[in-house]
PDB file of N, CA and C in Angstrom:
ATOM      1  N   UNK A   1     -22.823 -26.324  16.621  1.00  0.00           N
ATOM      2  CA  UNK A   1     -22.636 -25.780  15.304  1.00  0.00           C
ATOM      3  C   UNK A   1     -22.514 -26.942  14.334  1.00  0.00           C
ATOM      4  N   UNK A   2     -23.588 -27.009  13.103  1.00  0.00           N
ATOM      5  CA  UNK A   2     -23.313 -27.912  12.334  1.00  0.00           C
ATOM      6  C   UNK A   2     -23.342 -27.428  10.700  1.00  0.00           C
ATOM      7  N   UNK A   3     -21.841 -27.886  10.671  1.00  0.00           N
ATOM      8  CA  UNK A   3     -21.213 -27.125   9.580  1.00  0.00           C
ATOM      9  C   UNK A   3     -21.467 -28.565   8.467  1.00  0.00           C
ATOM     10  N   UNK A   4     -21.377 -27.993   7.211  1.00  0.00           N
ATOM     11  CA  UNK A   4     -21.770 -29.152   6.191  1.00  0.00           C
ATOM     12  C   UNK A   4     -20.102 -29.906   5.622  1.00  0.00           C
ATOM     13  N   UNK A   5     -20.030 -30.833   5.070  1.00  0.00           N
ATOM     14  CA  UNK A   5     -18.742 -31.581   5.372  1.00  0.00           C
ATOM     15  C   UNK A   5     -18.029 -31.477   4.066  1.00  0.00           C
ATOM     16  N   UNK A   6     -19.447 -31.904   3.106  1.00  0.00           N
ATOM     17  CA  UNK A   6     -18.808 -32.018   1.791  1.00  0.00           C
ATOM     18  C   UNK A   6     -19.040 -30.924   1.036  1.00  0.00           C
ATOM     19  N   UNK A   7     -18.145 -29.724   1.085  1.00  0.00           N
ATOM     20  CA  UNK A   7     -18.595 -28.510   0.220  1.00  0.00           C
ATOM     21  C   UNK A   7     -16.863 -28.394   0.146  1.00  0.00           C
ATOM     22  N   UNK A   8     -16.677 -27.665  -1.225  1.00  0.00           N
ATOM     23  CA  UNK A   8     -14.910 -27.443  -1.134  1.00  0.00           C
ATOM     24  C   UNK A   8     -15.133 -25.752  -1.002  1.00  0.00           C
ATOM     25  N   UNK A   9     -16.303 -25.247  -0.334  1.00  0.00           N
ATOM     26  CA  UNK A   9     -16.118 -23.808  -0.294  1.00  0.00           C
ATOM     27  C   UNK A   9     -15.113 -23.483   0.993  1.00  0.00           C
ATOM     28  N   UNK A  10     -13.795 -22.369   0.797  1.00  0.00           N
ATOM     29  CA  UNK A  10     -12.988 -22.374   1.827  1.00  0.00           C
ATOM     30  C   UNK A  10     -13.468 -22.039   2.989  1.00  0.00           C
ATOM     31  N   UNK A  11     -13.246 -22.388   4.065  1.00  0.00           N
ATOM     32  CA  UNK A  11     -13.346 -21.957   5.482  1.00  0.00           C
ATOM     33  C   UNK A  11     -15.104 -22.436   5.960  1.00  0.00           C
ATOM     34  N   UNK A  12     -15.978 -22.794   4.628  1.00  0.00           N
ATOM     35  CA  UNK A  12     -17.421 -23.549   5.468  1.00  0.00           C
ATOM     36  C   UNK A  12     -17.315 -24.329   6.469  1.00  0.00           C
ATOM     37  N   UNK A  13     -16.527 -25.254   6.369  1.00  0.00           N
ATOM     38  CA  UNK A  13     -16.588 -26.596   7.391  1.00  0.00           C
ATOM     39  C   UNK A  13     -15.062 -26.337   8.632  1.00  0.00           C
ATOM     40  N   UNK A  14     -14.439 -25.525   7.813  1.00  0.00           N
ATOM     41  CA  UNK A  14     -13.137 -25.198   9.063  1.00  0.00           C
ATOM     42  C   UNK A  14     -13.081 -24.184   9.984  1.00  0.00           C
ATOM     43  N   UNK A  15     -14.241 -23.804  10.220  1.00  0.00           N
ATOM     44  CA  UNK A  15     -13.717 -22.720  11.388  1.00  0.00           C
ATOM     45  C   UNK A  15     -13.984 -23.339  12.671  1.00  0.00           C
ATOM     46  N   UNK A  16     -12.999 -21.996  13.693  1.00  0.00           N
ATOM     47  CA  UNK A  16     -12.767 -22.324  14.733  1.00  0.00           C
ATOM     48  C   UNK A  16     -14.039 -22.542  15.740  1.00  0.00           C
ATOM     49  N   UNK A  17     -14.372 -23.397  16.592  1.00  0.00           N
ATOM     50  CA  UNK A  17     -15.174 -22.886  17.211  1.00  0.00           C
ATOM     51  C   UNK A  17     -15.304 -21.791  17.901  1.00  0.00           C
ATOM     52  N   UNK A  18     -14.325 -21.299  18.773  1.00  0.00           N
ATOM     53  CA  UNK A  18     -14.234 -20.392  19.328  1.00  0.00           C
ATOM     54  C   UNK A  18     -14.358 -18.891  19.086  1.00  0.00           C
ATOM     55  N   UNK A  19     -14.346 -19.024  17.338  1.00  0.00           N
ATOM     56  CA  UNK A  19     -14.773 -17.860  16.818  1.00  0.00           C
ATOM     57  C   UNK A  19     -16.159 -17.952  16.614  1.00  0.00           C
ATOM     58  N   UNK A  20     -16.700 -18.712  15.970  1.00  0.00           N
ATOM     59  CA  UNK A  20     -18.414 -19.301  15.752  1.00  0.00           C
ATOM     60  C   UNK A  20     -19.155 -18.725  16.744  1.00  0.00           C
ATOM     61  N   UNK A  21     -18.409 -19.205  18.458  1.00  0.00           N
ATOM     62  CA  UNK A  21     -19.181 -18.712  19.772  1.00  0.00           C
ATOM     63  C   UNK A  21     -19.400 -17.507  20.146  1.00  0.00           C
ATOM     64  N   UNK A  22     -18.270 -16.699  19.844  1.00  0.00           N
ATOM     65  CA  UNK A  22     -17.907 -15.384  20.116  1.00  0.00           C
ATOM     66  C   UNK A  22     -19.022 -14.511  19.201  1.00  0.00           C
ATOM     67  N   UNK A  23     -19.270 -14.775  18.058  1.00  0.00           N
ATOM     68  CA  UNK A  23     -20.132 -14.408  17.203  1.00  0.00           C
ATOM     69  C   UNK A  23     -21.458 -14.571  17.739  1.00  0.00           C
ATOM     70  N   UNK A  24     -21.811 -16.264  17.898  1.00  0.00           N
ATOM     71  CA  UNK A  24     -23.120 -16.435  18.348  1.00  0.00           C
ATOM     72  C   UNK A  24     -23.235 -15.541  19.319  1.00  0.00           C
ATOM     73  N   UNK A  25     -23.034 -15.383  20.427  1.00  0.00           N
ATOM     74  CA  UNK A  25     -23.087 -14.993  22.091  1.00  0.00           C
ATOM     75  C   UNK A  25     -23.220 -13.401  21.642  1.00  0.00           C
ATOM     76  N   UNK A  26     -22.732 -12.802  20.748  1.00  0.00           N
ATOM     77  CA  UNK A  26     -22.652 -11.476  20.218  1.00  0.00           C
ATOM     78  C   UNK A  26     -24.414 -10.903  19.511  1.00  0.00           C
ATOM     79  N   UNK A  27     -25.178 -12.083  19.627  1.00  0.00           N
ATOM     80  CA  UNK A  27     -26.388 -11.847  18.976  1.00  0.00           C
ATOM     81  C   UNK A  27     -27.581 -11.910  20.042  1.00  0.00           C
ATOM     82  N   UNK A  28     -27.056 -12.129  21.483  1.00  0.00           N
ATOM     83  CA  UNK A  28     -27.757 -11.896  21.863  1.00  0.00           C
ATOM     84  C   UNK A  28     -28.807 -10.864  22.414  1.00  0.00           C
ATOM     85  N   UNK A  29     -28.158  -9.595  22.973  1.00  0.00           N
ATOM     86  CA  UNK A  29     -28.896  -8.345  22.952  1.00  0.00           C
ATOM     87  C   UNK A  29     -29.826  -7.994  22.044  1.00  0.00           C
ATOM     88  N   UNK A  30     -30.456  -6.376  22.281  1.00  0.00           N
ATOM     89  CA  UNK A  30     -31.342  -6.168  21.227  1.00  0.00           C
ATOM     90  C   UNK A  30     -30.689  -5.718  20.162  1.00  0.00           C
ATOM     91  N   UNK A  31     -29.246  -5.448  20.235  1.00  0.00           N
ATOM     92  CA  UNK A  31     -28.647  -4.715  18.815  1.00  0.00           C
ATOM     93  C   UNK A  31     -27.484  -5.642  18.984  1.00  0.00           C
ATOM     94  N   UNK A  32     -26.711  -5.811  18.109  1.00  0.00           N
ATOM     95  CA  UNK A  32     -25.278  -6.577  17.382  1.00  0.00           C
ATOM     96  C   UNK A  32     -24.471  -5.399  17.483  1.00  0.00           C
ATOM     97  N   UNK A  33     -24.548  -4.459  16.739  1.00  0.00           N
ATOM     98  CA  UNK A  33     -23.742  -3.386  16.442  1.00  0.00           C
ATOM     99  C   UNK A  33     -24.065  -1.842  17.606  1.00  0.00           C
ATOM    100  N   UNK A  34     -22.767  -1.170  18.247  1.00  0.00           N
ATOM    101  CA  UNK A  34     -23.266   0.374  18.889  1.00  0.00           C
ATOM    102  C   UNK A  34     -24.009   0.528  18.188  1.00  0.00           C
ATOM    103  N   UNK A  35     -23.835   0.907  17.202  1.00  0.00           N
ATOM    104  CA  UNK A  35     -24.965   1.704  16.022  1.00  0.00           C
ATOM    105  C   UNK A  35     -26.819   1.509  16.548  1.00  0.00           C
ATOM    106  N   UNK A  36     -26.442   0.281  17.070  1.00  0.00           N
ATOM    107  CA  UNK A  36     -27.774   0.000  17.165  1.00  0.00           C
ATOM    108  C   UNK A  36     -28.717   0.322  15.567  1.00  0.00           C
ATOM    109  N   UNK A  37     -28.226  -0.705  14.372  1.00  0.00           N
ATOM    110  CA  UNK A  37     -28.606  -0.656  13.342  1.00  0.00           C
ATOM    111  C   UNK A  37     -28.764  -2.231  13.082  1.00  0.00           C
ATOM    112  N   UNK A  38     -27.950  -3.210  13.729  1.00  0.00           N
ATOM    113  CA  UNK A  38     -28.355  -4.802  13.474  1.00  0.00           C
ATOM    114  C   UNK A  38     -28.966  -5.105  14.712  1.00  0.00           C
ATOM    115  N   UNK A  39     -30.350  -5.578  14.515  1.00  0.00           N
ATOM    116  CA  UNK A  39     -31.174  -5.865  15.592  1.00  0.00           C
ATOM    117  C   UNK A  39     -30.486  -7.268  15.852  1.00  0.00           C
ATOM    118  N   UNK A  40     -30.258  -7.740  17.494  1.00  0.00           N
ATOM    119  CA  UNK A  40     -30.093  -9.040  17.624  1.00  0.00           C
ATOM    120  C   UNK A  40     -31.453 -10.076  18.587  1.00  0.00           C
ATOM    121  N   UNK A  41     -31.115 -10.409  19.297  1.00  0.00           N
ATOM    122  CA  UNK A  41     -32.201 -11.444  19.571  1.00  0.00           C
ATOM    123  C   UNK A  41     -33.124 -10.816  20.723  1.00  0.00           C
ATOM    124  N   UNK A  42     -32.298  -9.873  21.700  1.00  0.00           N
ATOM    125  CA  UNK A  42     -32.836  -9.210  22.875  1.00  0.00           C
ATOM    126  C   UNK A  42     -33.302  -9.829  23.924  1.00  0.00           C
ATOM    127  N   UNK A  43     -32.309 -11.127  24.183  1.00  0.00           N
ATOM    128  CA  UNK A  43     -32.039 -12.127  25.311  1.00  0.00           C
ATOM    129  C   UNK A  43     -31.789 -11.850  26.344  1.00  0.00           C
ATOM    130  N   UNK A  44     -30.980 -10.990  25.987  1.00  0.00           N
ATOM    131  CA  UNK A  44     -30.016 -10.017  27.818  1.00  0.00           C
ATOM    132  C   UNK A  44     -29.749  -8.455  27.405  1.00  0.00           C
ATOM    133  N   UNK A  45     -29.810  -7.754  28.251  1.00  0.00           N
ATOM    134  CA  UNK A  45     -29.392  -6.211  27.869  1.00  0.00           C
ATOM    135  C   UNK A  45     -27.940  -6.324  27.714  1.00  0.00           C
ATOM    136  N   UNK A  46     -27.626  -5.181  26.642  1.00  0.00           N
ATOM    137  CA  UNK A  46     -26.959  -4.783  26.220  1.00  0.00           C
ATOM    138  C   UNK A  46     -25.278  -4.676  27.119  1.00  0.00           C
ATOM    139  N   UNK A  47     -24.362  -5.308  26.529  1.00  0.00           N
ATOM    140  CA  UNK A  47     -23.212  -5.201  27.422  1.00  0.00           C
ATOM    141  C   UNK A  47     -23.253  -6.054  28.358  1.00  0.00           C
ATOM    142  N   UNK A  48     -24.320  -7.178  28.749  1.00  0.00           N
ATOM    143  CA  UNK A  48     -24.185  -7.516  29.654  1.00  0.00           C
ATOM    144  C   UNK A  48     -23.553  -9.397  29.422  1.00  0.00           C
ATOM    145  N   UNK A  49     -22.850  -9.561  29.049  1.00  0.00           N
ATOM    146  CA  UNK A  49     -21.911 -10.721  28.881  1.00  0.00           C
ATOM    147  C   UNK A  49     -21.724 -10.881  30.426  1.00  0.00           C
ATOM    148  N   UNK A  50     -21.932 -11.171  31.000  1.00  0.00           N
ATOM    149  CA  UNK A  50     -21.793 -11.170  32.523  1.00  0.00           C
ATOM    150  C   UNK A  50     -22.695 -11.943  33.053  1.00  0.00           C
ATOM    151  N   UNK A  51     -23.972 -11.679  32.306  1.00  0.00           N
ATOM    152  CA  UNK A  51     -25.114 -12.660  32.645  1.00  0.00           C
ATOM    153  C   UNK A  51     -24.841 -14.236  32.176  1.00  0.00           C
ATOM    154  N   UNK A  52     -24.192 -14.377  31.102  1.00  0.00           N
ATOM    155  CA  UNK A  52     -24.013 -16.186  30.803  1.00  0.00           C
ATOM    156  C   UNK A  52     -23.283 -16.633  31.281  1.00  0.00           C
ATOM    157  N   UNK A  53     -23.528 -17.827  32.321  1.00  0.00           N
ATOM    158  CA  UNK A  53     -22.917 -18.372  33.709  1.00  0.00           C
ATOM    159  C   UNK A  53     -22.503 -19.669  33.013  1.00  0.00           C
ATOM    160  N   UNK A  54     -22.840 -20.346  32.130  1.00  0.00           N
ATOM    161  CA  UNK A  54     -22.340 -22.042  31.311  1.00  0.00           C
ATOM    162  C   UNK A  54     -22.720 -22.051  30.163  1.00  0.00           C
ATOM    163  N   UNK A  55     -21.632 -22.450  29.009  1.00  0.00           N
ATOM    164  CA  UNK A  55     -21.397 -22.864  27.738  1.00  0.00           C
ATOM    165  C   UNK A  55     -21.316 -24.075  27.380  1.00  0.00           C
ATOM    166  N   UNK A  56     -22.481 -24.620  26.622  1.00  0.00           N
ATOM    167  CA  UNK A  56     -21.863 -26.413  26.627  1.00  0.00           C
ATOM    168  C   UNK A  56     -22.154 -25.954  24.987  1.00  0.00           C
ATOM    169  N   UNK A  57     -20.810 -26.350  24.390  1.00  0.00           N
ATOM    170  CA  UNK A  57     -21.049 -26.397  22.634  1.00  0.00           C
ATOM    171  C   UNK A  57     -20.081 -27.289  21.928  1.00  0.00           C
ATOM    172  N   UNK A  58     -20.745 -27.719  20.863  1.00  0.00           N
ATOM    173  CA  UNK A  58     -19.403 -28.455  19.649  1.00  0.00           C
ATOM    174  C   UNK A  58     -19.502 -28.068  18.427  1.00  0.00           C
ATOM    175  N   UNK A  59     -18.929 -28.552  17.818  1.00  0.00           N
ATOM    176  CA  UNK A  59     -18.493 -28.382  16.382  1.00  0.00           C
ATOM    177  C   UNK A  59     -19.196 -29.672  15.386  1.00  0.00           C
ATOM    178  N   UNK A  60     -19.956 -30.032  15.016  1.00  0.00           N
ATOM    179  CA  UNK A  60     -20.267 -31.126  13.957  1.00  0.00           C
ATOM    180  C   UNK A  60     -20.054 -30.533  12.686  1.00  0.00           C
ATOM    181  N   UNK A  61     -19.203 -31.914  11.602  1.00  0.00           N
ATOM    182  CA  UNK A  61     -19.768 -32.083  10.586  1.00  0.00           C
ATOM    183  C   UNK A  61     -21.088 -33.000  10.173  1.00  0.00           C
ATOM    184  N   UNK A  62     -21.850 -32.564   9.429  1.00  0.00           N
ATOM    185  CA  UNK A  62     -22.865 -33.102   9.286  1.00  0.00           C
ATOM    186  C   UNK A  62     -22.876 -33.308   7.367  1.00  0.00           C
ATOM    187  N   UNK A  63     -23.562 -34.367   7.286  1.00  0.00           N
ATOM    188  CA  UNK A  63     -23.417 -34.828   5.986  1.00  0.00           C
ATOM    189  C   UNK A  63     -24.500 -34.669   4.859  1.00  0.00           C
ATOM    190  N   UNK A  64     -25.397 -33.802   5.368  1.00  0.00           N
ATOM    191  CA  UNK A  64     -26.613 -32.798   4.197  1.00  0.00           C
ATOM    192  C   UNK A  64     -26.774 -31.705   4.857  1.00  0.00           C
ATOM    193  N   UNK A  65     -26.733 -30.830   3.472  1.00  0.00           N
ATOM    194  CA  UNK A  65     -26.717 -29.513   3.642  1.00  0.00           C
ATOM    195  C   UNK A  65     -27.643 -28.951   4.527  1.00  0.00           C
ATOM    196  N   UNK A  66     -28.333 -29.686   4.655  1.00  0.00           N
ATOM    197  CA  UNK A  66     -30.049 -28.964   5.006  1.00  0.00           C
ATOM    198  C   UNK A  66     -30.325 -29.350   6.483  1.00  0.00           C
ATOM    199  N   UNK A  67     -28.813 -29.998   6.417  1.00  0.00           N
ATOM    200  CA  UNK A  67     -28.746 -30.174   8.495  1.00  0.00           C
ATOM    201  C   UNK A  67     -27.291 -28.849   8.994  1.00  0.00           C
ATOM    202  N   UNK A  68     -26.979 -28.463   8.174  1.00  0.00           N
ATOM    203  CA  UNK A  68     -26.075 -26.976   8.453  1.00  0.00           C
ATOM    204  C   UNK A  68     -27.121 -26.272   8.995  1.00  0.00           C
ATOM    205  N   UNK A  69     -26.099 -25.505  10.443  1.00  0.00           N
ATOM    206  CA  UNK A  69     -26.751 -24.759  11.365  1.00  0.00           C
ATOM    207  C   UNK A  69     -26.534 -24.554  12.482  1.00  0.00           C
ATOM    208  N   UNK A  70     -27.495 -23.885  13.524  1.00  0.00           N
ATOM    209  CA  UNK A  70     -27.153 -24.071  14.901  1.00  0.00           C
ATOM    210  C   UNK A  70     -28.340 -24.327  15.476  1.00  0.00           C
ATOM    211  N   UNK A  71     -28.116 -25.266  16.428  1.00  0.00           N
ATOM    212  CA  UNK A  71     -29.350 -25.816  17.256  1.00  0.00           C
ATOM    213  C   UNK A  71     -28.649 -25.249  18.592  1.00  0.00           C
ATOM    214  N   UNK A  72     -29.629 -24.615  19.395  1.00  0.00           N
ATOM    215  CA  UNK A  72     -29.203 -24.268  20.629  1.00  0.00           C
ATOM    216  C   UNK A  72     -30.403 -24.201  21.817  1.00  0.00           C
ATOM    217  N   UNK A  73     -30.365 -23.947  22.686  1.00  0.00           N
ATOM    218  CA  UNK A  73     -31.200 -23.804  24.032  1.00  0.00           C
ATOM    219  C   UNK A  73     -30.603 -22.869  25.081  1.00  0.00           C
ATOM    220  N   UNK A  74     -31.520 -22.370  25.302  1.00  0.00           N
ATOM    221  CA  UNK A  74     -30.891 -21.158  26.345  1.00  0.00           C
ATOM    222  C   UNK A  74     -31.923 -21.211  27.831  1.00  0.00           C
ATOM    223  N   UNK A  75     -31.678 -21.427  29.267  1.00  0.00           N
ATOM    224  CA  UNK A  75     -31.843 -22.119  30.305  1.00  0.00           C
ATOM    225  C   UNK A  75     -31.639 -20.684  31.164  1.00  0.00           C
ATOM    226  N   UNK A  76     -32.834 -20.602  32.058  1.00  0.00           N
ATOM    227  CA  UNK A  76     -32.204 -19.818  33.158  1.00  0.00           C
ATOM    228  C   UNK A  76     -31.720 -19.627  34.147  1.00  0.00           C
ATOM    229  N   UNK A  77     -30.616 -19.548  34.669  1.00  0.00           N
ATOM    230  CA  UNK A  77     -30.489 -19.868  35.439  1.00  0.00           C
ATOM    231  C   UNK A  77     -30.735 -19.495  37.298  1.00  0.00           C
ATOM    232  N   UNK A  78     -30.511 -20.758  38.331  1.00  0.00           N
ATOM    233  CA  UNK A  78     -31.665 -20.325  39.454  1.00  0.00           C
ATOM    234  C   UNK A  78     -30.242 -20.624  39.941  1.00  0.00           C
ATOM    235  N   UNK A  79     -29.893 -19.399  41.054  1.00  0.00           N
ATOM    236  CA  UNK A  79     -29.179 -19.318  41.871  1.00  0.00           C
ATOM    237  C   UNK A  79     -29.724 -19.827  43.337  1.00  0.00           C
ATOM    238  N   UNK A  80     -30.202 -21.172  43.667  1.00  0.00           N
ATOM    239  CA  UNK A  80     -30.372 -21.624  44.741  1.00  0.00           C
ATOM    240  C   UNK A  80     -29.136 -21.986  46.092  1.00  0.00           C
ATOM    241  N   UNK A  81     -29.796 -21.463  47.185  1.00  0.00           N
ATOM    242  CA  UNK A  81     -28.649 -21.959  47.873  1.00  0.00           C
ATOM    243  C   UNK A  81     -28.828 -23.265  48.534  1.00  0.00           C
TER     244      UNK A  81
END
């Protein structure tokens, strides 16, 4: 997560990560909401938080706006024995 550094807007650059994640990880299915009215990314079915086996994330400030964001990668994983 790269939040921008120099803005005095409240809470841009201070949030928790742990809320940020909870959010991201929430976009993955095909809907965000029961409603099934906010389409999300449709990565994994629905409810299934069960499927993401490793989290590697941080928090940056970054020092232009136009680098605010999230860069991510998503890996599948191979259950070899």
């Amino acid at each position: 997560f790269n939040l921008f550094s120099d803005t005095d807007v409240e809470g841009r650059k201070t949030k928790d990560l742990d809320n940020m994640l909870k959010i991201f990880c929430d976009v993955f299915p095909d809907f965000v909401d029961r409603d099934k009215k906010v389409k999300g990314l449709g990565l994994i079915e629905e409810d299934r938080d069960d499927m993401i086996f490793e989290i590697h994330c941080k928090k940056r400030l970054v020092r232009h706006e136009s680098d605010e964001g999230i860069d991510f990668s998503i890996y599948e994983y191979l259950d070899r024995p």
